[in-house]
Protein backbone atom coordinates (compact mmCIF):
# COMPACT_ATOMS: atom_id res chain seq x y z
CA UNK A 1 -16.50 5.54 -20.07
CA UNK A 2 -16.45 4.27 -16.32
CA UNK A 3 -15.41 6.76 -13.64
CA UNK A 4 -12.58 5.35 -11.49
CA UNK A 5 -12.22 6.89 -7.97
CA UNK A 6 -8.66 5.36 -6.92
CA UNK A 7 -6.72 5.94 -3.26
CA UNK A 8 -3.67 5.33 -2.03
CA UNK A 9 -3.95 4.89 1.70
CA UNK A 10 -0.40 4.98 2.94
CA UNK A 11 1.29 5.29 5.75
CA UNK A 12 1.22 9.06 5.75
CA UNK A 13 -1.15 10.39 3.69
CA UNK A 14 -4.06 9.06 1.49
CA UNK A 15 -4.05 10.28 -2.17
CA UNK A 16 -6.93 10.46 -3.78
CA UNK A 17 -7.78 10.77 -7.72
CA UNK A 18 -11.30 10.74 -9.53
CA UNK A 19 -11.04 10.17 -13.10
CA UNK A 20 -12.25 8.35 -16.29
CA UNK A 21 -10.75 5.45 -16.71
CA UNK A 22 -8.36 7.12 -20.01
CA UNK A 23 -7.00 9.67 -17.37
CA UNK A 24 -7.87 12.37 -20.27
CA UNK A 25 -10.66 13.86 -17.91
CA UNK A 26 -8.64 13.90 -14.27
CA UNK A 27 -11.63 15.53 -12.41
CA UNK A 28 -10.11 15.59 -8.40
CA UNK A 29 -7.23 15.35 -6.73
CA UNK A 30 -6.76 15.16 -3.36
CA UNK A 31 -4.00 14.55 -0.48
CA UNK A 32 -5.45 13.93 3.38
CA UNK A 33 -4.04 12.52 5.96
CA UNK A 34 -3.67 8.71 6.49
CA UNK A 35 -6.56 6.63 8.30
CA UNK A 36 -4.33 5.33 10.14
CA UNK A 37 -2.89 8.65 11.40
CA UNK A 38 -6.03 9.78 12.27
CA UNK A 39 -7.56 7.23 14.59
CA UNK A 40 -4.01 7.39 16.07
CA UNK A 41 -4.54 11.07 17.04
CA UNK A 42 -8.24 10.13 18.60
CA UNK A 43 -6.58 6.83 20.46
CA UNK A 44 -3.92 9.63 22.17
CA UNK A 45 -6.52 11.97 22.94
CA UNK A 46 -8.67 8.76 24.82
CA UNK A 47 -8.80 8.93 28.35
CA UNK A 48 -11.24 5.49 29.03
CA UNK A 49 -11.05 2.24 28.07
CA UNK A 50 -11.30 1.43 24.19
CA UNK A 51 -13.46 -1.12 21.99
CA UNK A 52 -12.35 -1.56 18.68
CA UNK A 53 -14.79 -3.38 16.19
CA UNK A 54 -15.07 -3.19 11.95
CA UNK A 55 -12.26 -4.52 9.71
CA UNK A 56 -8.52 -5.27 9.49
CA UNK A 57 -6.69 -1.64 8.40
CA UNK A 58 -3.43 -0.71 8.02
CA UNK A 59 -0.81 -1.35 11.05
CA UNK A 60 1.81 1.85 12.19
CA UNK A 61 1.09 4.63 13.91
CA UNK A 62 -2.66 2.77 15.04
CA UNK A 63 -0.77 0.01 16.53
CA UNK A 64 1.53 2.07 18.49
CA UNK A 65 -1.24 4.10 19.86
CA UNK A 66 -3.35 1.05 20.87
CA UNK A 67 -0.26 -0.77 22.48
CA UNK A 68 0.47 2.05 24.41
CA UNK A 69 -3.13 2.62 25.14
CA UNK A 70 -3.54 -1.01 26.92
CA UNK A 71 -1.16 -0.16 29.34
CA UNK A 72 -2.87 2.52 31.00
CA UNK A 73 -6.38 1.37 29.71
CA UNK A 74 -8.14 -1.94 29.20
CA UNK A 75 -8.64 -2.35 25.34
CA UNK A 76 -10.81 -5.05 23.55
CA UNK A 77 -10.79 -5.53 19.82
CA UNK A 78 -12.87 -7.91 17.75
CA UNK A 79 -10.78 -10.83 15.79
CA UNK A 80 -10.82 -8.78 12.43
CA UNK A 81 -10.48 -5.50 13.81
CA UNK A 82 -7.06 -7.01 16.14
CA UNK A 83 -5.39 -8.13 12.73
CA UNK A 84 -4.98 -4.63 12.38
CA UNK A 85 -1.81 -5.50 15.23
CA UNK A 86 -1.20 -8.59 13.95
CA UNK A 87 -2.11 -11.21 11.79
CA UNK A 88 -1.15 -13.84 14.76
CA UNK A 89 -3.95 -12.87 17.25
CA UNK A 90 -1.81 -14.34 20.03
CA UNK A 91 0.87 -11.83 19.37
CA UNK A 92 -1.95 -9.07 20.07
CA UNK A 93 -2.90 -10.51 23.11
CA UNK A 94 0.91 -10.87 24.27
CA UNK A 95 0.82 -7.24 23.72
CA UNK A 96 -1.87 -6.50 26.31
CA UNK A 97 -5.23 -6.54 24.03
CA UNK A 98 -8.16 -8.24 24.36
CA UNK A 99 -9.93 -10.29 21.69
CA UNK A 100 -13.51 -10.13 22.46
CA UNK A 101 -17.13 -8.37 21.31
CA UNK A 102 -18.69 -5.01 22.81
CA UNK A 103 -20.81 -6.95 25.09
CA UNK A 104 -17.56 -7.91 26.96
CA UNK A 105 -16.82 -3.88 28.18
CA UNK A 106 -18.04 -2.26 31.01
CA UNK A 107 -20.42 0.69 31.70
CA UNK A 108 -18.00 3.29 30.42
CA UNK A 109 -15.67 3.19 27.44
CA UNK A 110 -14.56 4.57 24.26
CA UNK A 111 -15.62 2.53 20.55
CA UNK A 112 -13.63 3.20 17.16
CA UNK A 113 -14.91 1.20 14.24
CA UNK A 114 -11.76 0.33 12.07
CA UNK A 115 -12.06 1.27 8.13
CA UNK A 116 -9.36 1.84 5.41
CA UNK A 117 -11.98 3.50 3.01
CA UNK A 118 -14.56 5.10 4.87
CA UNK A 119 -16.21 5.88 1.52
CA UNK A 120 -19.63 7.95 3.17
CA UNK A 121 -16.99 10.14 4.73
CA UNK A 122 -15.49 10.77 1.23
CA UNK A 123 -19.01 11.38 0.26
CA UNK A 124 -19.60 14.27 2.72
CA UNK A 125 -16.06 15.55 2.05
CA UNK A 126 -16.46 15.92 -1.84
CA UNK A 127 -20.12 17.22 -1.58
CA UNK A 128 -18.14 20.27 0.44
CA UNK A 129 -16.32 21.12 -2.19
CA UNK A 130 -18.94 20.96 -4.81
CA UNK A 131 -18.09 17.81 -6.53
CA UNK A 132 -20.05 14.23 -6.31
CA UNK A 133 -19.25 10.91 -6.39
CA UNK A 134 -20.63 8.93 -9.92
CA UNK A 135 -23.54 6.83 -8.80
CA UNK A 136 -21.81 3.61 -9.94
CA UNK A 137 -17.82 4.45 -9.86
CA UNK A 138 -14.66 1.66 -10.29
CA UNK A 139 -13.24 2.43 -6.34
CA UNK A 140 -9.80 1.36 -6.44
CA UNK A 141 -7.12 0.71 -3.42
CA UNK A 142 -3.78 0.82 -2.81
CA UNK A 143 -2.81 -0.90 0.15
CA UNK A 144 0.59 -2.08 1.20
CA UNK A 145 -0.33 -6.10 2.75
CA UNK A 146 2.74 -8.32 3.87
CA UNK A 147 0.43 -11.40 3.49
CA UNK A 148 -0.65 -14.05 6.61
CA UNK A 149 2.87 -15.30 6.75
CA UNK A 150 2.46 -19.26 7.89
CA UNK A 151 3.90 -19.73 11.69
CA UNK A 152 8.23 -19.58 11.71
CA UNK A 153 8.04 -17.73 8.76
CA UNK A 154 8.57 -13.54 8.69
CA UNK A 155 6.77 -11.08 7.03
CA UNK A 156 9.49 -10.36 5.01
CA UNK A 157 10.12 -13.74 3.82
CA UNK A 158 6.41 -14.57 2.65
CA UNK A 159 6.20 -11.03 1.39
CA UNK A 160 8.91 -11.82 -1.09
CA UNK A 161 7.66 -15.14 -2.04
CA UNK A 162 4.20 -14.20 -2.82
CA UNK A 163 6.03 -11.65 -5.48
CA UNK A 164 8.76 -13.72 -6.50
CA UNK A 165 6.24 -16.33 -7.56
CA UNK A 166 4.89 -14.01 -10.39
CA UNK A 167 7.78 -12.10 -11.28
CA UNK A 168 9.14 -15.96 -12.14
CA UNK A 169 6.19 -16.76 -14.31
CA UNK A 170 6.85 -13.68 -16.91
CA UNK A 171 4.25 -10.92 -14.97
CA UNK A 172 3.86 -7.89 -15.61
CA UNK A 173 1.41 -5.38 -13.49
CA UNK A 174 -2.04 -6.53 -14.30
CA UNK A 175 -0.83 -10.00 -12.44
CA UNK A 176 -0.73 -7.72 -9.03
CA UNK A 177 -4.21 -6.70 -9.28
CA UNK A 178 -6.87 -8.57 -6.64
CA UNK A 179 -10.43 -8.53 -6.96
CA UNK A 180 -11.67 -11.15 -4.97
CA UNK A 181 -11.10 -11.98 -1.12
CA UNK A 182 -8.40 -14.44 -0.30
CA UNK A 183 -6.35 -15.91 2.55
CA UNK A 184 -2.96 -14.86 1.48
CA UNK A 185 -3.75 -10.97 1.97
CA UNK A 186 -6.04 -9.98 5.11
CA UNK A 187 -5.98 -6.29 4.37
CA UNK A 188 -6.66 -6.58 1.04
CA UNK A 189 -9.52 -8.65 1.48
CA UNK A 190 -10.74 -6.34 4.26
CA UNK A 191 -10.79 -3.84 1.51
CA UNK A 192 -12.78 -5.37 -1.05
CA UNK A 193 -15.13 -6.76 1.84
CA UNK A 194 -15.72 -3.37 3.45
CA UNK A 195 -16.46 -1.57 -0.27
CA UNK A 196 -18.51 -4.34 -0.81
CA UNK A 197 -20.65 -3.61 2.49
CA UNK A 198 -20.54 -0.37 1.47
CA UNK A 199 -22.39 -1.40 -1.56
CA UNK A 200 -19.90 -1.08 -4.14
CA UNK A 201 -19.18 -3.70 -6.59
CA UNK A 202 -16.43 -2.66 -8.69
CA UNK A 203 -13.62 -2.85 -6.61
CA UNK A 204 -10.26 -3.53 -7.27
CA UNK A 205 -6.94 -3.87 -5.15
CA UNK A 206 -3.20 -3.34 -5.98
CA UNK A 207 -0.11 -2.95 -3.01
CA UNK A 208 1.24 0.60 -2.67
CA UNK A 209 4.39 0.11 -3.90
CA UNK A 210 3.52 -2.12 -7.18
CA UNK A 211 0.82 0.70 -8.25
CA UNK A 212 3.03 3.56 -7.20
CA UNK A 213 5.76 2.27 -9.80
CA UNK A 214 3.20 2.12 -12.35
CA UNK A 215 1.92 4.99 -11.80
CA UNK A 216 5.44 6.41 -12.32
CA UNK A 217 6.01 4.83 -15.47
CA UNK A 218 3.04 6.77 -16.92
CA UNK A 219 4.29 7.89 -20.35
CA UNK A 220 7.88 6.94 -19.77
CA UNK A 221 9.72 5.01 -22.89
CA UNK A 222 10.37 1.08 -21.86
CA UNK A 223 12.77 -0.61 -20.46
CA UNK A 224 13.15 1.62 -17.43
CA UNK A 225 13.60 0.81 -13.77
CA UNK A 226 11.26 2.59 -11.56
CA UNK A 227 11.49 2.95 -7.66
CA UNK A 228 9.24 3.95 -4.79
CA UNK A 229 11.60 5.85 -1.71
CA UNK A 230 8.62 5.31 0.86
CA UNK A 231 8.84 6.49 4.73
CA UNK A 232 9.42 2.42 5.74
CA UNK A 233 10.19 0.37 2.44
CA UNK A 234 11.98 1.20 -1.12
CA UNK A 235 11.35 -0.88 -4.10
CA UNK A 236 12.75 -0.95 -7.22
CA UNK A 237 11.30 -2.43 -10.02
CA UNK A 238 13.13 -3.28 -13.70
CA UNK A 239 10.88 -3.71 -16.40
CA UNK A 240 11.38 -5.26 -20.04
CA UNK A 241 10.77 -3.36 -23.23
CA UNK A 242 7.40 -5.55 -23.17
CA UNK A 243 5.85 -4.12 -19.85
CA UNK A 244 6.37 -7.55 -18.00
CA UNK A 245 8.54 -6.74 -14.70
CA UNK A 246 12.05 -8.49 -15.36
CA UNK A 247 13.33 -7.96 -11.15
CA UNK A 248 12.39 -6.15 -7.90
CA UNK A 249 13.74 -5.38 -5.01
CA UNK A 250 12.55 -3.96 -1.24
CA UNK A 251 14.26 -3.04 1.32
CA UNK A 252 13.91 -0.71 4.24
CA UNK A 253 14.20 2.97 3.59
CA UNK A 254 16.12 3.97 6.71
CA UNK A 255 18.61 1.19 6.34
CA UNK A 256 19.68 2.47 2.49
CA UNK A 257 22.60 4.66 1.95
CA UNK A 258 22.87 6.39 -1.45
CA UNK A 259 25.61 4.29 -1.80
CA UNK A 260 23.97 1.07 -1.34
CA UNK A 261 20.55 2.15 -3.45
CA UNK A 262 22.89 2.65 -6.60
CA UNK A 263 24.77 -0.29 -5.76
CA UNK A 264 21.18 -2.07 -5.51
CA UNK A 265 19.70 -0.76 -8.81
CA UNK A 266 22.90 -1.56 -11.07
CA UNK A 267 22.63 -5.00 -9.80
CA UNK A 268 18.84 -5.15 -10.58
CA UNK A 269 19.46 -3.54 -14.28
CA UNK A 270 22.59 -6.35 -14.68
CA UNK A 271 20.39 -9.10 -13.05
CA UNK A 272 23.16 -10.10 -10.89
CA UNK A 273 21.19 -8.85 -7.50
CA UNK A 274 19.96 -11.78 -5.48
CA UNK A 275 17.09 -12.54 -2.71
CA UNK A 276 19.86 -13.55 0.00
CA UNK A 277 21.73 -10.50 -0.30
CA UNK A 278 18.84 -8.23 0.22
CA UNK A 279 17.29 -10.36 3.17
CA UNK A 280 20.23 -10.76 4.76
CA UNK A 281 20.57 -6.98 4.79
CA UNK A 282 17.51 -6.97 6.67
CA UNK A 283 15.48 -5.74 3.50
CA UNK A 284 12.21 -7.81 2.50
CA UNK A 285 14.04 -9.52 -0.78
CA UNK A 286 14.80 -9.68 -4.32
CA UNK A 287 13.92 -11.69 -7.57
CA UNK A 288 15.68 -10.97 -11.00
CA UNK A 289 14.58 -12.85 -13.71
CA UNK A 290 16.35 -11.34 -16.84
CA UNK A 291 18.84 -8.07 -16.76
CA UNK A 292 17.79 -4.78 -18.51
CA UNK A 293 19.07 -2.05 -20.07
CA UNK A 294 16.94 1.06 -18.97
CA UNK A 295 16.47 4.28 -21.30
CA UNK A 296 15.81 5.70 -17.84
CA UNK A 297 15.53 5.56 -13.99
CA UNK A 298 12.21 7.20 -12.76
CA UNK A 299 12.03 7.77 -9.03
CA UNK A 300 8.51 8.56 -6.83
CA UNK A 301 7.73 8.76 -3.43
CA UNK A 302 7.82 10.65 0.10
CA UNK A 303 11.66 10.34 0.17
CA UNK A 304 12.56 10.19 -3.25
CA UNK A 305 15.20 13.21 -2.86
CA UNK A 306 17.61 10.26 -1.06
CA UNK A 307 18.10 9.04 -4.62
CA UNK A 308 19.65 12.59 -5.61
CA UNK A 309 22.46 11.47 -3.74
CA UNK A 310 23.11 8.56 -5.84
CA UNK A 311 25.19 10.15 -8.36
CA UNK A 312 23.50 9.02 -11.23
CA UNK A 313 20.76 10.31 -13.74
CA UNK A 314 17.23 9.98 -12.44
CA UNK A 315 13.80 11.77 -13.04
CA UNK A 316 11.01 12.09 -10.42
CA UNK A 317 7.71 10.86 -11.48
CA UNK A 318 5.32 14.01 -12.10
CA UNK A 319 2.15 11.84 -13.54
CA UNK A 320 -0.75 14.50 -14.28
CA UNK A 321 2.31 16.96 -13.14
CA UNK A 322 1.61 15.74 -9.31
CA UNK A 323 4.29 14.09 -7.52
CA UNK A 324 1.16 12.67 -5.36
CA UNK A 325 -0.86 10.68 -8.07
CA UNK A 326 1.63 7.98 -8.67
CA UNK A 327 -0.77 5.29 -6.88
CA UNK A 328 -3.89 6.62 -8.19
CA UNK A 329 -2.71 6.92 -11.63
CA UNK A 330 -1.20 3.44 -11.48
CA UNK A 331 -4.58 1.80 -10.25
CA UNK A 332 -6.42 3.58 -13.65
CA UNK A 333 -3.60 1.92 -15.54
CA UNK A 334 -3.99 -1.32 -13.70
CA UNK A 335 -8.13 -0.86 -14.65
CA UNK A 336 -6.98 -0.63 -18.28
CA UNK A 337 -5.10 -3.64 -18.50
CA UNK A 338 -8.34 -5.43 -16.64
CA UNK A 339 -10.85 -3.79 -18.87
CA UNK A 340 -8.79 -2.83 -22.35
């Protein structure tokens, strides 16, 4: 039975699961801080200029720090490494980086080399605590990836489409897993490239919010709607007595009321909610195939306690009784369905 060693690199914190790939021997878990949180703290603490090389990682708090970084300090990034900003690497350049190679700095500067899964680091960290990595494990990643939205169209938009598209063709969860490199998702592909320089060959790739529902509906009774209350999105996911995923929603955390998620997830359940409404509320979109009629409404995620203000009946999802192991649990189930 293959050994699965599954994180879900957020925007806050990473959470990390080894297992086999039944979950019946759950052997670590873990909760760290986000990459992306951490070279934040070390670009704050730089007082020189900065080179950035490696591979395309998640955005947030790293692209605040090396915005505001470039205007006190020069800072040159390699093209892979400056999708990390932006896809667009004219929009990183309009916000004071450089695109160039280490040969371009002067005498005296600072160099970060960008990585989502710095898997040697894991390495050193489990060996600390007595426990070892498999010599051959499955590594799967949870990364959220808007896509490399064609010019005039947003994020939000392509986002959308890109899910739309196989929520219209009958999907169900296995359809959101990536294993090879493509042009639609940079940061997914920068995943599966670095593992693979890493020299791991088993890789596979899900976004954060599609394996966090999963991972929620662990053992729950179908249909259901599930939904992820993240720090910067919420989505919402009805799914079909079947398994395959019958509407979703996102939208932006901080711009749902209670009132409006409940609103939001009775529409989903009667398929009546539509892709215009939600964009036009500045959310990333909406697709409903076919309604629902959940035995239940399982919440996860950093700010799931909004949805106790929603007035209606709603469990939080506890897979291996830890709030944390949504993602991880739903990348083992996603390995299943890949390898039954």
């Amino acid at each position: 039975m293959r050994r699965i060693f599954a994180i879900d690199v957020g925007s806050g914190t990473q959470d990390i699961l080894l297992s086999d790939s039944k979950l019946v021997n759950p052997e670590t878990k873990l909760v760290l801080p986000a990459p992306t949180r951490l070279y934040a703290a070390k670009i704050r603490r730089m007082r020189k200029d900065l080179f950035c090389d490696g591979y395309t990682m998640g955005g947030g708090s790293i692209t605040s720090a090396l915005v505001k970084h470039a205007e006190k300090y020069r800072v040159v990034m390699t093209p892979d490494a400056a999708r990390t900003v932006r896809d667009d690497l004219e929009q990183v350049r309009r916000r004071g980086i450089e695109i160039g190679e280490e040969k371009d700095m002067g005498s005296s500067y600072a160099k970060l080399t960008l990585i989502d899964v710095d898997m040697p680091a894991f390495e050193s960290g489990l060996a600390m605590m007595n426990c070892d990595l498999p010599d051959d494990p499955v590594v799967a990643v949870a990364v959220q990836d808007h896509g490399v939205a064609p010019k005039g169209v947003s994020d939000r938009e392509f986002r959308f489409e890109q899910i739309g598209k196989k929520v219209k063709k009958g999907a169900n969860f296995r359809d959101f897993i990536i294993t090879r490199k493509t042009r639609v998702y940079s940061r997914a592909s920068a995943v599966i490239q670095s593992l693979h320089d890493q020299g791991y060959d088993d890789v596979l790739v899900m976004d954060t919010k599609i394996a966090g529902i999963y991972g929620g509906l662990y053992g729950e009774k179908l249909p259901a709607i599930a939904m992820d209350v993240g720090n910067g999105h919420t989505t919402a996911a009805s799914i079909s007595e079947d398994g395959s995923i019958a509407g979703i929603f996102e939208h932006h955390t901080h711009s749902l009321t209670p009132k409006t998620m409940r609103l939001y997830l009775q529409r989903l359940a009667a398929g009546t909610l539509t892709n215009e409404e939600v964009f036009e509320d500045d959310g990333h979109g909406a697709y409903v195939k076919e309604p629902v009629k959940p035995v239940s409404i399982i919440v996860t995620g950093p700010r799931r306690k909004i949805a106790l203000k929603m007035n209606i009946q709603i469990k939080f999802a506890t897979p291996l009784d830890d709030v944390y192991m949504v993602g991880p649990v739903g990348m083992i189930r996603a390995y299943q369905a890949l390898k039954p």
